[in-house]
PDB file of N, CA and C in Angstrom:
ATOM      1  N   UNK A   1      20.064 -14.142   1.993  1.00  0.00           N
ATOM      2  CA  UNK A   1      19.200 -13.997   3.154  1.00  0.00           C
ATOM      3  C   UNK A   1      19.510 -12.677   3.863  1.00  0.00           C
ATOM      4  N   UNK A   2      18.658 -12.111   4.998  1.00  0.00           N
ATOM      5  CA  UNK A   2      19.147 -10.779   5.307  1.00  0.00           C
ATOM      6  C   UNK A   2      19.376 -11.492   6.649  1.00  0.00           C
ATOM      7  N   UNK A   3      19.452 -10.127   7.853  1.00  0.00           N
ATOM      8  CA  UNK A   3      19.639 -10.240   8.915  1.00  0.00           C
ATOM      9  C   UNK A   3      19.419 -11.427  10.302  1.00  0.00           C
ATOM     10  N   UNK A   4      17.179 -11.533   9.359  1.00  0.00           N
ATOM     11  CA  UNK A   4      16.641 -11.911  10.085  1.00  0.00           C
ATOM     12  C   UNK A   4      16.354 -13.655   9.727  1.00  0.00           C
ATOM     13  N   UNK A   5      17.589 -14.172   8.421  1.00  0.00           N
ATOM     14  CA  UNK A   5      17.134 -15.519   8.133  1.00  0.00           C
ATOM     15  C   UNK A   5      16.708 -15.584   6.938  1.00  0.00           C
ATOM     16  N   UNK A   6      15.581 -14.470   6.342  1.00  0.00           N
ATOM     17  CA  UNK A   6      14.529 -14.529   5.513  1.00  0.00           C
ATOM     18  C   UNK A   6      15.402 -14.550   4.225  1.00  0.00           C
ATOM     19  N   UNK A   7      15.010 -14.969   3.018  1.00  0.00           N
ATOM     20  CA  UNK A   7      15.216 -14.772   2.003  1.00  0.00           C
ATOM     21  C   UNK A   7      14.566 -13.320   1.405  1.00  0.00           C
ATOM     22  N   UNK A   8      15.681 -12.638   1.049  1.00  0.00           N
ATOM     23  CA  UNK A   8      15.615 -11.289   0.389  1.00  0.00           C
ATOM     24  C   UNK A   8      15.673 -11.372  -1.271  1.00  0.00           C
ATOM     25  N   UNK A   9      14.673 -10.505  -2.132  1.00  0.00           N
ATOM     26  CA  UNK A   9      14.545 -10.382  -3.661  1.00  0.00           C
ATOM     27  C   UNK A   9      14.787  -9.519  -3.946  1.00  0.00           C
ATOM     28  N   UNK A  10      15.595  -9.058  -4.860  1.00  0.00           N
ATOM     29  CA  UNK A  10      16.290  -8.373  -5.570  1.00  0.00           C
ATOM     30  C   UNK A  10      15.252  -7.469  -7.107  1.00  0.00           C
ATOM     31  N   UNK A  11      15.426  -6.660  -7.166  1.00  0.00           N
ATOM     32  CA  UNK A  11      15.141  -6.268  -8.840  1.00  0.00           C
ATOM     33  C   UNK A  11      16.257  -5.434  -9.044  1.00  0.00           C
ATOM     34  N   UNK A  12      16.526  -6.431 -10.269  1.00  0.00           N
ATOM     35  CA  UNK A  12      18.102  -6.079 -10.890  1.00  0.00           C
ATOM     36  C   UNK A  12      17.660  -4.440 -12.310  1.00  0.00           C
ATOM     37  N   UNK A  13      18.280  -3.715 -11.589  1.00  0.00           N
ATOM     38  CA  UNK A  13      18.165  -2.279 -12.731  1.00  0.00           C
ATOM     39  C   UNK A  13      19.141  -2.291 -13.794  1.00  0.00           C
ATOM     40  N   UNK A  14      20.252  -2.456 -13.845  1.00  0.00           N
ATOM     41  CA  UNK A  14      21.529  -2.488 -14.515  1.00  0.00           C
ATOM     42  C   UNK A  14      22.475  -3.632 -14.434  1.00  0.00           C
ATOM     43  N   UNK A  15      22.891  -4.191 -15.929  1.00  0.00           N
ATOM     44  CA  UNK A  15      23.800  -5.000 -16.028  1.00  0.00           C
ATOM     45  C   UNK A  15      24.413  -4.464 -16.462  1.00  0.00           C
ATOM     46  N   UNK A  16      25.946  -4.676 -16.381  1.00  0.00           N
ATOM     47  CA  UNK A  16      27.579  -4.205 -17.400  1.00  0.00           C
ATOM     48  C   UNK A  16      28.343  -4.812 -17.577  1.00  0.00           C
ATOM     49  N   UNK A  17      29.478  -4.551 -18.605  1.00  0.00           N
ATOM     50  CA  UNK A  17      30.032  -5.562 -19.003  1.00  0.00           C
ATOM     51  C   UNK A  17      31.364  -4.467 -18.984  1.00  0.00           C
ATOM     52  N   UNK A  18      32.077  -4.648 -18.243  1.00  0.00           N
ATOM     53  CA  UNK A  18      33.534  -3.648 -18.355  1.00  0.00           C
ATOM     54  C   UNK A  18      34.630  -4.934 -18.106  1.00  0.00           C
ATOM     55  N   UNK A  19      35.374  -4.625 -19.042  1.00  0.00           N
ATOM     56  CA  UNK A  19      36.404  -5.348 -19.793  1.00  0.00           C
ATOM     57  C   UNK A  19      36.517  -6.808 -18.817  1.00  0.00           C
ATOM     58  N   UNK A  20      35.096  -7.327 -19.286  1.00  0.00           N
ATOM     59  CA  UNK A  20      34.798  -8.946 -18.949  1.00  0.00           C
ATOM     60  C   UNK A  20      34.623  -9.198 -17.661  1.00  0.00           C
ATOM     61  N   UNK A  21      33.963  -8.148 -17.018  1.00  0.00           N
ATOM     62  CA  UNK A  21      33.550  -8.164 -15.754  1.00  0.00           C
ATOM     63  C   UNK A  21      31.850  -7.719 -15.288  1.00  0.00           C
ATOM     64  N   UNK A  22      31.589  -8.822 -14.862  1.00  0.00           N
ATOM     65  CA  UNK A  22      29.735  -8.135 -14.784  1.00  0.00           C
ATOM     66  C   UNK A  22      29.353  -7.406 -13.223  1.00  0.00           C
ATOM     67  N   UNK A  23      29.143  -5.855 -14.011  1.00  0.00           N
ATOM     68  CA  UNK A  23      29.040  -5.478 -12.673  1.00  0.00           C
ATOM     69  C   UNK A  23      26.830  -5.851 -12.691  1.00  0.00           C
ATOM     70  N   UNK A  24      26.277  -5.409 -11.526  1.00  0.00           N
ATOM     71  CA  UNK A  24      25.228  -5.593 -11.297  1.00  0.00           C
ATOM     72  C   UNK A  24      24.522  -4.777 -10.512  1.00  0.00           C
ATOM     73  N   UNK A  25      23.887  -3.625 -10.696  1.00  0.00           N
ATOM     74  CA  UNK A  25      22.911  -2.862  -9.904  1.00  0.00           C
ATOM     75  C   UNK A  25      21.418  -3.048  -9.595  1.00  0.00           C
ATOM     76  N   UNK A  26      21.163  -3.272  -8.622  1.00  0.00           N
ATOM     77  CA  UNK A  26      20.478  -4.037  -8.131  1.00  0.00           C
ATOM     78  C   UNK A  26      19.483  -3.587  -6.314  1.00  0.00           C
ATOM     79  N   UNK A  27      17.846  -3.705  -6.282  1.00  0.00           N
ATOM     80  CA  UNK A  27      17.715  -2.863  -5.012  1.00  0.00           C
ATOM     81  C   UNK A  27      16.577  -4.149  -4.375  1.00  0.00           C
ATOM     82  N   UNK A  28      17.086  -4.419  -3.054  1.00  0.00           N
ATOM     83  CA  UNK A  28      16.299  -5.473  -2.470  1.00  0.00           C
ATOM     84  C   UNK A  28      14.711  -4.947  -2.310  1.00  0.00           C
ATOM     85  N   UNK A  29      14.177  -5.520  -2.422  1.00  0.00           N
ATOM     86  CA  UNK A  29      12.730  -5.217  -2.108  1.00  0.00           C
ATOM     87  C   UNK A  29      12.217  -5.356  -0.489  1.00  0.00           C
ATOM     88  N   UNK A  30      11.942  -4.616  -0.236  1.00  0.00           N
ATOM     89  CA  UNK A  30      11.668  -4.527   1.254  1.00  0.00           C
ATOM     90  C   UNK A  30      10.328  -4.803   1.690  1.00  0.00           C
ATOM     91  N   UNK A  31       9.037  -5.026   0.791  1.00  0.00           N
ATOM     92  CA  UNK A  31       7.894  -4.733   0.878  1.00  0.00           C
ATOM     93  C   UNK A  31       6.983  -3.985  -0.246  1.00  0.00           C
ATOM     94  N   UNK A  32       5.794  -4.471   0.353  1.00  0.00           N
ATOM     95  CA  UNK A  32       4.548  -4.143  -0.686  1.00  0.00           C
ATOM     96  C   UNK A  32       4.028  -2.746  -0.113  1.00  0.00           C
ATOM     97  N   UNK A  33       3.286  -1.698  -1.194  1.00  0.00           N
ATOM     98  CA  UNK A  33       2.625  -0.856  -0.276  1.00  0.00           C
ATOM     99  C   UNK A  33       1.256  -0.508  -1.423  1.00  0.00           C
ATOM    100  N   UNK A  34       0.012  -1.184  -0.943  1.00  0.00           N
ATOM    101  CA  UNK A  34      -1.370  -0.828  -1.407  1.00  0.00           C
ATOM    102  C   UNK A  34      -1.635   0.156  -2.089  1.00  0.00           C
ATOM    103  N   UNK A  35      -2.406   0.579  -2.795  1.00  0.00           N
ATOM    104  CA  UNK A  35      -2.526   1.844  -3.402  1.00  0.00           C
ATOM    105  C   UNK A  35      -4.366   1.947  -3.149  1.00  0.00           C
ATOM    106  N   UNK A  36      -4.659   3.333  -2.878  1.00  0.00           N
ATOM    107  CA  UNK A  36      -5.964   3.378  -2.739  1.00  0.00           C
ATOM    108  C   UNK A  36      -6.867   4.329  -3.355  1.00  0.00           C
ATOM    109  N   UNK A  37      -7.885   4.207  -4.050  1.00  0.00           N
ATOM    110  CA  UNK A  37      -8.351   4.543  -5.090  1.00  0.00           C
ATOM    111  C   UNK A  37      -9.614   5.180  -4.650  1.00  0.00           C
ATOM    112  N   UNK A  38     -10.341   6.392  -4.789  1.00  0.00           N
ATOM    113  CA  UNK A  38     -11.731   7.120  -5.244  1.00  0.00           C
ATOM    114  C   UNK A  38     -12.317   6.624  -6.212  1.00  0.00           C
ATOM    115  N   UNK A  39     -13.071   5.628  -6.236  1.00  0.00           N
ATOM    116  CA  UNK A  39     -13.791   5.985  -7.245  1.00  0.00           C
ATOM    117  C   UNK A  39     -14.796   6.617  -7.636  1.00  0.00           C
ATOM    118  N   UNK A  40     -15.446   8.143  -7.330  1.00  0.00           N
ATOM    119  CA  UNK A  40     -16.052   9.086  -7.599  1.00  0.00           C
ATOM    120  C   UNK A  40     -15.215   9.870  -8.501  1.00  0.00           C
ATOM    121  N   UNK A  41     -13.581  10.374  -7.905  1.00  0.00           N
ATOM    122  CA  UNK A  41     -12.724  11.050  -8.833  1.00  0.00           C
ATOM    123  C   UNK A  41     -11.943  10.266 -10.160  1.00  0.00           C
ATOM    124  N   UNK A  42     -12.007   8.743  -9.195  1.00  0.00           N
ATOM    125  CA  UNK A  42     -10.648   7.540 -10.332  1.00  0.00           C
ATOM    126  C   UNK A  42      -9.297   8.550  -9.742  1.00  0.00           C
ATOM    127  N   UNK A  43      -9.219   8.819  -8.684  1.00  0.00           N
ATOM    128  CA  UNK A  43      -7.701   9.224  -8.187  1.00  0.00           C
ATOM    129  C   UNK A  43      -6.924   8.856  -7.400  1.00  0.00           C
ATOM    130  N   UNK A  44      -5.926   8.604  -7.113  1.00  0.00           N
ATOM    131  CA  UNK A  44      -5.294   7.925  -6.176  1.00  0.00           C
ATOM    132  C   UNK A  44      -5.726   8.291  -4.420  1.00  0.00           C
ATOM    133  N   UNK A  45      -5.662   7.987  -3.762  1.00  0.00           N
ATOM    134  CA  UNK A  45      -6.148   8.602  -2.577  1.00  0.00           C
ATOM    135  C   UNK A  45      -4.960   8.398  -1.755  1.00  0.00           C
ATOM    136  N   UNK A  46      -4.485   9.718  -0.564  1.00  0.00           N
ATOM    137  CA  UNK A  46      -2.913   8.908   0.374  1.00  0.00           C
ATOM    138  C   UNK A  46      -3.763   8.782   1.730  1.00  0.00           C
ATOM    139  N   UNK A  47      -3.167   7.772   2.261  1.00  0.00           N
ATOM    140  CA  UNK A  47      -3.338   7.419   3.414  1.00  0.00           C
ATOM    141  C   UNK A  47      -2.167   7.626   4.000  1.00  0.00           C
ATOM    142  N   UNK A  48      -2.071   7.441   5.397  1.00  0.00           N
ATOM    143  CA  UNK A  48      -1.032   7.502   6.375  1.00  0.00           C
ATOM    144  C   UNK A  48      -0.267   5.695   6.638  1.00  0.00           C
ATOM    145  N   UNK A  49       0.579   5.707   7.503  1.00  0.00           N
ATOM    146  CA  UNK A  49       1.287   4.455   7.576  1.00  0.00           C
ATOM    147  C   UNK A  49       0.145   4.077   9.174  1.00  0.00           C
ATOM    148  N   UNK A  50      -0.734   4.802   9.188  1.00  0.00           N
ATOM    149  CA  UNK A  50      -2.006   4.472  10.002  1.00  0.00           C
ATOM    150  C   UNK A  50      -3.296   4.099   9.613  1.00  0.00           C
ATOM    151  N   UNK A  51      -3.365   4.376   8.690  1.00  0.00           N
ATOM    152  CA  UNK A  51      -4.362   4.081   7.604  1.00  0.00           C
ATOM    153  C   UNK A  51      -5.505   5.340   7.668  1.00  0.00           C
ATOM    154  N   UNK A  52      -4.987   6.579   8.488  1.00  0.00           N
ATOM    155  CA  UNK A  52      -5.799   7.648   8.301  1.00  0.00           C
ATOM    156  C   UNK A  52      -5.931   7.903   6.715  1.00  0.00           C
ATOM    157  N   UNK A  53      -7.175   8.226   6.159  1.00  0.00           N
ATOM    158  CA  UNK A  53      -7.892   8.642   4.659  1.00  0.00           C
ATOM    159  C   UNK A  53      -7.440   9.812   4.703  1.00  0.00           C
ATOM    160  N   UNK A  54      -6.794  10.446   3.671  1.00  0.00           N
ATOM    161  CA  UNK A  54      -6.399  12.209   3.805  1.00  0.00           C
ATOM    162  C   UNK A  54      -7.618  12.570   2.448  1.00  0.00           C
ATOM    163  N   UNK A  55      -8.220  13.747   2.150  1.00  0.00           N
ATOM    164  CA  UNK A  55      -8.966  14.786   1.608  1.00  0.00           C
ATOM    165  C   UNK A  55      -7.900  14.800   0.475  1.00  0.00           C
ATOM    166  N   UNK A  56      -8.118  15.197  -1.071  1.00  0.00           N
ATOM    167  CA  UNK A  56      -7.495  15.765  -1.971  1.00  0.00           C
ATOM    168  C   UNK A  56      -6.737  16.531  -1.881  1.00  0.00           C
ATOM    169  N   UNK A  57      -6.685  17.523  -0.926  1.00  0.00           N
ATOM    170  CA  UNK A  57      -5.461  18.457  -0.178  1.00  0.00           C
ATOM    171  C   UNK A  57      -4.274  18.088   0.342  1.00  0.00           C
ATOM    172  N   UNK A  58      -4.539  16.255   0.374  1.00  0.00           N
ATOM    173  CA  UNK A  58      -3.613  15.564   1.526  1.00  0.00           C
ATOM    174  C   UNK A  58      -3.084  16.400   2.363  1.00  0.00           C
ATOM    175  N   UNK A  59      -4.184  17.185   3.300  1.00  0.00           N
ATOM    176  CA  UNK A  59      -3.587  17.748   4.651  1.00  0.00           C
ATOM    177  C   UNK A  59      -5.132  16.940   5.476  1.00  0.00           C
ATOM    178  N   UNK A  60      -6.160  17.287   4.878  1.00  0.00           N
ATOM    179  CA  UNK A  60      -7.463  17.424   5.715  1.00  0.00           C
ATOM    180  C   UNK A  60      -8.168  15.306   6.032  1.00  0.00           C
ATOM    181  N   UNK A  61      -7.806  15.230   7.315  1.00  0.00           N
ATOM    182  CA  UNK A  61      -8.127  13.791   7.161  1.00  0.00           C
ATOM    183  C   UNK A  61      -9.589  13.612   7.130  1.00  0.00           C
ATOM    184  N   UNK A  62     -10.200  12.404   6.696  1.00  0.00           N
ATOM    185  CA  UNK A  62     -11.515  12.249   6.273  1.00  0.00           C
ATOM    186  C   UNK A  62     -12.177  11.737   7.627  1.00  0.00           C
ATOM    187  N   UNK A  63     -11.730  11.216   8.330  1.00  0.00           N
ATOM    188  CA  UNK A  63     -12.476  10.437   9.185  1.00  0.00           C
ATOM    189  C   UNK A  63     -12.749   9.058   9.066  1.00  0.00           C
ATOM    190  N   UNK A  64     -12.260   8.732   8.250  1.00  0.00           N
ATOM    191  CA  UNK A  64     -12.175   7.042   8.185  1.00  0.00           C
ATOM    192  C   UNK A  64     -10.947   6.794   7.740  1.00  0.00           C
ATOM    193  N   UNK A  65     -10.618   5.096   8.305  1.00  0.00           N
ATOM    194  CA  UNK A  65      -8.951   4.972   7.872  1.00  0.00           C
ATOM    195  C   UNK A  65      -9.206   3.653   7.295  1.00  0.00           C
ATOM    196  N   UNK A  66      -8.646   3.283   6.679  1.00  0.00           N
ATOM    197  CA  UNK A  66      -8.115   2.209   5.661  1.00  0.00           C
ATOM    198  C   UNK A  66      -7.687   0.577   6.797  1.00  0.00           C
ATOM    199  N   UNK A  67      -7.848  -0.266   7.440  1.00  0.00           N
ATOM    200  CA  UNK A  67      -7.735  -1.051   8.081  1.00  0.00           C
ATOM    201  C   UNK A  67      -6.519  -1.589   7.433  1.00  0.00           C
ATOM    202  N   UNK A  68      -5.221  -1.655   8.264  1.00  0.00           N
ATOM    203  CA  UNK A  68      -4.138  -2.120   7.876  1.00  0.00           C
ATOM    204  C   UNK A  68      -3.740  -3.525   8.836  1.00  0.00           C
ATOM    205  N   UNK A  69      -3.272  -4.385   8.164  1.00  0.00           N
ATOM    206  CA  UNK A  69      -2.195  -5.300   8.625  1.00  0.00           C
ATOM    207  C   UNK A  69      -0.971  -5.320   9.697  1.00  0.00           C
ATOM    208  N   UNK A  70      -0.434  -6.030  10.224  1.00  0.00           N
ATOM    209  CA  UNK A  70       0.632  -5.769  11.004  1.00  0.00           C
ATOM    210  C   UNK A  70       1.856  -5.619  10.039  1.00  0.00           C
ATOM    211  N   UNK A  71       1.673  -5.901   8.432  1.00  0.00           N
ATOM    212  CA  UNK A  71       2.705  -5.824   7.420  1.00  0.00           C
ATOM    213  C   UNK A  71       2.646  -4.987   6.571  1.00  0.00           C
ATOM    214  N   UNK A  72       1.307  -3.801   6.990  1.00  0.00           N
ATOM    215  CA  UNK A  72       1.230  -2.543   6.624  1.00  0.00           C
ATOM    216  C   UNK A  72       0.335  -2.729   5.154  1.00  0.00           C
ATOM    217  N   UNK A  73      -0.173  -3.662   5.058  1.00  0.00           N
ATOM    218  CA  UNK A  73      -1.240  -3.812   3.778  1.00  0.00           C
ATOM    219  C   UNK A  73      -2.635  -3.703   4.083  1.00  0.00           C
ATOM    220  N   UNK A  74      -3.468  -3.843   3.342  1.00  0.00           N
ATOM    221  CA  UNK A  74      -5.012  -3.568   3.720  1.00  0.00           C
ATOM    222  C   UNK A  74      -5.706  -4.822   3.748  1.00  0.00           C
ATOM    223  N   UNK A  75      -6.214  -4.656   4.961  1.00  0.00           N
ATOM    224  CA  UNK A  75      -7.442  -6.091   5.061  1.00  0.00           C
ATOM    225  C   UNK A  75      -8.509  -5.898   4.715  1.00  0.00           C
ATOM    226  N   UNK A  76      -9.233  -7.204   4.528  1.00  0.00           N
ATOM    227  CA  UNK A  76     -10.424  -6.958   4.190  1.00  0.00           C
ATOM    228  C   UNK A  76     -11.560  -7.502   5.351  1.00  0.00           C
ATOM    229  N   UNK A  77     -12.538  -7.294   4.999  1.00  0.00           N
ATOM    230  CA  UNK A  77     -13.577  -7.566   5.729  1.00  0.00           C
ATOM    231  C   UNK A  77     -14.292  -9.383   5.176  1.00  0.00           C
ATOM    232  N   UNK A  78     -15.065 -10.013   5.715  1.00  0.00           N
ATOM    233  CA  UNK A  78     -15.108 -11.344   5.487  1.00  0.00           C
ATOM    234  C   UNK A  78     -15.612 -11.714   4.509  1.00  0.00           C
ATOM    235  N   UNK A  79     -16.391 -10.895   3.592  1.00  0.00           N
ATOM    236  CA  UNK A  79     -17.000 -10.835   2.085  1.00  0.00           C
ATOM    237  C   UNK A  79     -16.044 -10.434   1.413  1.00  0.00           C
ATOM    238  N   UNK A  80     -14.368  -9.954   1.703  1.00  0.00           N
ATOM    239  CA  UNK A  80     -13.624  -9.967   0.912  1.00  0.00           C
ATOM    240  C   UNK A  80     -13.692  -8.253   0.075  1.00  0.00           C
ATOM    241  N   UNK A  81     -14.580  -7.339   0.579  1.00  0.00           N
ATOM    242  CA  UNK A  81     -14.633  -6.088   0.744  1.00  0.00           C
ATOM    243  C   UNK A  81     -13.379  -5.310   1.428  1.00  0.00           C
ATOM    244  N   UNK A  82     -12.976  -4.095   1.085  1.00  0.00           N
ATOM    245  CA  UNK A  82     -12.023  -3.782   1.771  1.00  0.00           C
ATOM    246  C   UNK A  82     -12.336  -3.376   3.473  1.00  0.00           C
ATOM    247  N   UNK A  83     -11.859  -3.368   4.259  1.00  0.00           N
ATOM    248  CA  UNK A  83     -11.893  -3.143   5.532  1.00  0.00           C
ATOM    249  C   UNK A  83     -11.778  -1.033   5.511  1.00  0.00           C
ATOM    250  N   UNK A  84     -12.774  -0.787   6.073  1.00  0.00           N
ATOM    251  CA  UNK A  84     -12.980   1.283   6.442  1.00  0.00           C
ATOM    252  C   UNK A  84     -13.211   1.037   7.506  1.00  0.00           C
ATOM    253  N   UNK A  85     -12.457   1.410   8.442  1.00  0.00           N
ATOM    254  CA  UNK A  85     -12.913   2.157   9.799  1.00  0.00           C
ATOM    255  C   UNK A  85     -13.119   3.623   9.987  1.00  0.00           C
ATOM    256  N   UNK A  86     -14.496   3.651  11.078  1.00  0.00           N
ATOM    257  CA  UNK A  86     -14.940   5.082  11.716  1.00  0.00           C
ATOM    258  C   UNK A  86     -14.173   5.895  12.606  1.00  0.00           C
ATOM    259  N   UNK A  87     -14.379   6.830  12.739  1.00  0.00           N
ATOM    260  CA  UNK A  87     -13.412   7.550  14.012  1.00  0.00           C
ATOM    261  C   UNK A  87     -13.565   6.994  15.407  1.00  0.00           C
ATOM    262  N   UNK A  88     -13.931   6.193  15.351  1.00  0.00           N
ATOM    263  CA  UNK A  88     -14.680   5.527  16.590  1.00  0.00           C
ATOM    264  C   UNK A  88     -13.870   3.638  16.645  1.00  0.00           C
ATOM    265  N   UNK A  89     -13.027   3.719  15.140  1.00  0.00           N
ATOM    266  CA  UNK A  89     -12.574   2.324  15.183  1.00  0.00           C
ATOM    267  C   UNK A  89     -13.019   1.225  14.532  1.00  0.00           C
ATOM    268  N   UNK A  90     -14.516   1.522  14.646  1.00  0.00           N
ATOM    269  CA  UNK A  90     -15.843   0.748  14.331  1.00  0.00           C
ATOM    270  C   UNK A  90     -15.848   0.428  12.443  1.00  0.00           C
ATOM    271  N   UNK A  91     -16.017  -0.258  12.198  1.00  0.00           N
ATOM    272  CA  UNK A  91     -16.016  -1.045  11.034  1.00  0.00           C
ATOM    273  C   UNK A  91     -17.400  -0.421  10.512  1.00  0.00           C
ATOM    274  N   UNK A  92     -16.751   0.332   8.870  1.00  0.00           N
ATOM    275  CA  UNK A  92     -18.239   0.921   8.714  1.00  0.00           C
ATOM    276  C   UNK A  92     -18.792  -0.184   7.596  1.00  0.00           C
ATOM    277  N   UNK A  93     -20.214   0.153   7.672  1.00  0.00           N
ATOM    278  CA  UNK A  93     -21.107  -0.715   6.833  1.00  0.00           C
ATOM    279  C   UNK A  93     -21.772   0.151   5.969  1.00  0.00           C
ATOM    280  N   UNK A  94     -22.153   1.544   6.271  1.00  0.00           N
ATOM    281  CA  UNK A  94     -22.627   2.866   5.066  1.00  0.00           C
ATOM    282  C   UNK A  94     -21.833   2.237   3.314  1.00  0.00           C
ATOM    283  N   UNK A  95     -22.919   1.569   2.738  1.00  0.00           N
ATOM    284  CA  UNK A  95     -22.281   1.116   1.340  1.00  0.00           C
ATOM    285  C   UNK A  95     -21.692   2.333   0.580  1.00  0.00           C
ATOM    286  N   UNK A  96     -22.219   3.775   0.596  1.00  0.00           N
ATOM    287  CA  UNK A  96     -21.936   4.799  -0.224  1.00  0.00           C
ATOM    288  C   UNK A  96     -20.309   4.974   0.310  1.00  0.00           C
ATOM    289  N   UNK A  97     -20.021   4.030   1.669  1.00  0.00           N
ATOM    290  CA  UNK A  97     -18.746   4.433   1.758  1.00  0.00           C
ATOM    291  C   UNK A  97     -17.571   4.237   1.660  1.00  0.00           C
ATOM    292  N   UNK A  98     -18.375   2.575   1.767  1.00  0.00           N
ATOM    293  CA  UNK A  98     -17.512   1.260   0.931  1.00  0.00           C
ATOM    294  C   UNK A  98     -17.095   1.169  -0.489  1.00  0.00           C
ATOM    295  N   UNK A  99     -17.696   1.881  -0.933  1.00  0.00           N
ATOM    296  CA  UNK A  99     -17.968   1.914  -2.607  1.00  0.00           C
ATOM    297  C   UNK A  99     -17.509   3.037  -3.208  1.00  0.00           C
ATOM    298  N   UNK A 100     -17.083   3.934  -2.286  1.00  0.00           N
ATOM    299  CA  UNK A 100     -16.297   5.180  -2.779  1.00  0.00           C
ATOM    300  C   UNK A 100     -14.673   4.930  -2.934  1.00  0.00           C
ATOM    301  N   UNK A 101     -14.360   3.659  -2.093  1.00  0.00           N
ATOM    302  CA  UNK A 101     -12.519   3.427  -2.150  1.00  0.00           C
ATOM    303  C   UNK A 101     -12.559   2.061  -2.617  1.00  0.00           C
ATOM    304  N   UNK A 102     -11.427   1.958  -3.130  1.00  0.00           N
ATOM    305  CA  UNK A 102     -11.271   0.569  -3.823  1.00  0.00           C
ATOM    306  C   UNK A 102      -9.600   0.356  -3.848  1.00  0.00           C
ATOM    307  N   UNK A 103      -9.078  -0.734  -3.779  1.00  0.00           N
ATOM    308  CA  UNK A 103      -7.501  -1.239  -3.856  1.00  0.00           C
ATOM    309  C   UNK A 103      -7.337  -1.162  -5.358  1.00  0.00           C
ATOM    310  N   UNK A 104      -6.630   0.086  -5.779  1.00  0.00           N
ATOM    311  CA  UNK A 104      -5.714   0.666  -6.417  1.00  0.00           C
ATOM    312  C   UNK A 104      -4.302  -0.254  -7.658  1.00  0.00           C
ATOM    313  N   UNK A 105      -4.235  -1.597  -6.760  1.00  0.00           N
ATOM    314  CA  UNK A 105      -3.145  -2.489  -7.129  1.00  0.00           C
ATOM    315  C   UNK A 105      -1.994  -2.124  -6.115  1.00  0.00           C
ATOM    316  N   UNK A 106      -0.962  -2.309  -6.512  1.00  0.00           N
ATOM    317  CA  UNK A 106       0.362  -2.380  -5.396  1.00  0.00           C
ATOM    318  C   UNK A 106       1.674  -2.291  -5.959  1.00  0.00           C
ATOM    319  N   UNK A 107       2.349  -1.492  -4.905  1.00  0.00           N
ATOM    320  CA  UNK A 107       3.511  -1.302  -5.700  1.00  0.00           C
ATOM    321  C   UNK A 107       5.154  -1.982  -4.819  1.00  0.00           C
ATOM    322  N   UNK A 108       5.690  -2.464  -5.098  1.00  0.00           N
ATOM    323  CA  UNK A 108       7.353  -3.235  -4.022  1.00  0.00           C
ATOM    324  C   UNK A 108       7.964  -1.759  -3.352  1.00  0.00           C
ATOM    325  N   UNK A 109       8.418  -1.987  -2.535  1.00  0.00           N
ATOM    326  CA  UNK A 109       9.033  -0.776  -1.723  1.00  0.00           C
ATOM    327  C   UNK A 109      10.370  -0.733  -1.892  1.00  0.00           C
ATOM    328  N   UNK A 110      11.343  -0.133  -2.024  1.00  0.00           N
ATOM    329  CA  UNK A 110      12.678  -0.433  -2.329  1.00  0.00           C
ATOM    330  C   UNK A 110      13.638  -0.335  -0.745  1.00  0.00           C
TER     331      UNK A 110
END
């Protein structure tokens, strides 16, 4: 368990065996983190830990952000669509814009 009670998971990298002793290397998993996808390019797209959309440059932000969780993952909208917000906050409905990003899959955080 860690600090807070919770049960903590492990992914074990290395087992050894030195003269009948198992050592074990090993890195707790701390969390999930979304991956977000173009599909016009099929490229990964970065977002911020705000869910600001960054441009292929990853300097130039797009103007819409990725609707995140309080556990830093992406929500969706009630059809189960991903959640885009406007610069304004506002939940967009423009399909060309919905349909340009897509959830990527996910990767454990170490």
């Amino acid at each position: 368990t860690n600090d807070q009670g919770e049960l903590s998971s492990y992914t074990v990298d290395t087992v050894q065996n030195i003269d009948g002793e198992l050592y074990v290397n090993a890195y707790e998993i701390t969390g999930i983190v979304d991956a977000l996808v173009d599909t016009e390019s099929e490229e990964y797209v970065l977002y911020d830990a705000d869910g600001f959309i960054y441009e292929s440059d990853g300097e130039t932000q797009t103007g819409y952000r990725v609707a995140l969780g309080s556990d830093g993952r992406f929500t969706y909208n009630d059809d189960g669509t991903l959640k885009i917000l406007d610069g304004d906050n506002e939940v967009v409905t423009d399909e060309a814009i919905l349909e340009k990003y897509s959830v990527g899959g996910s990767a454990f955080t170490y």
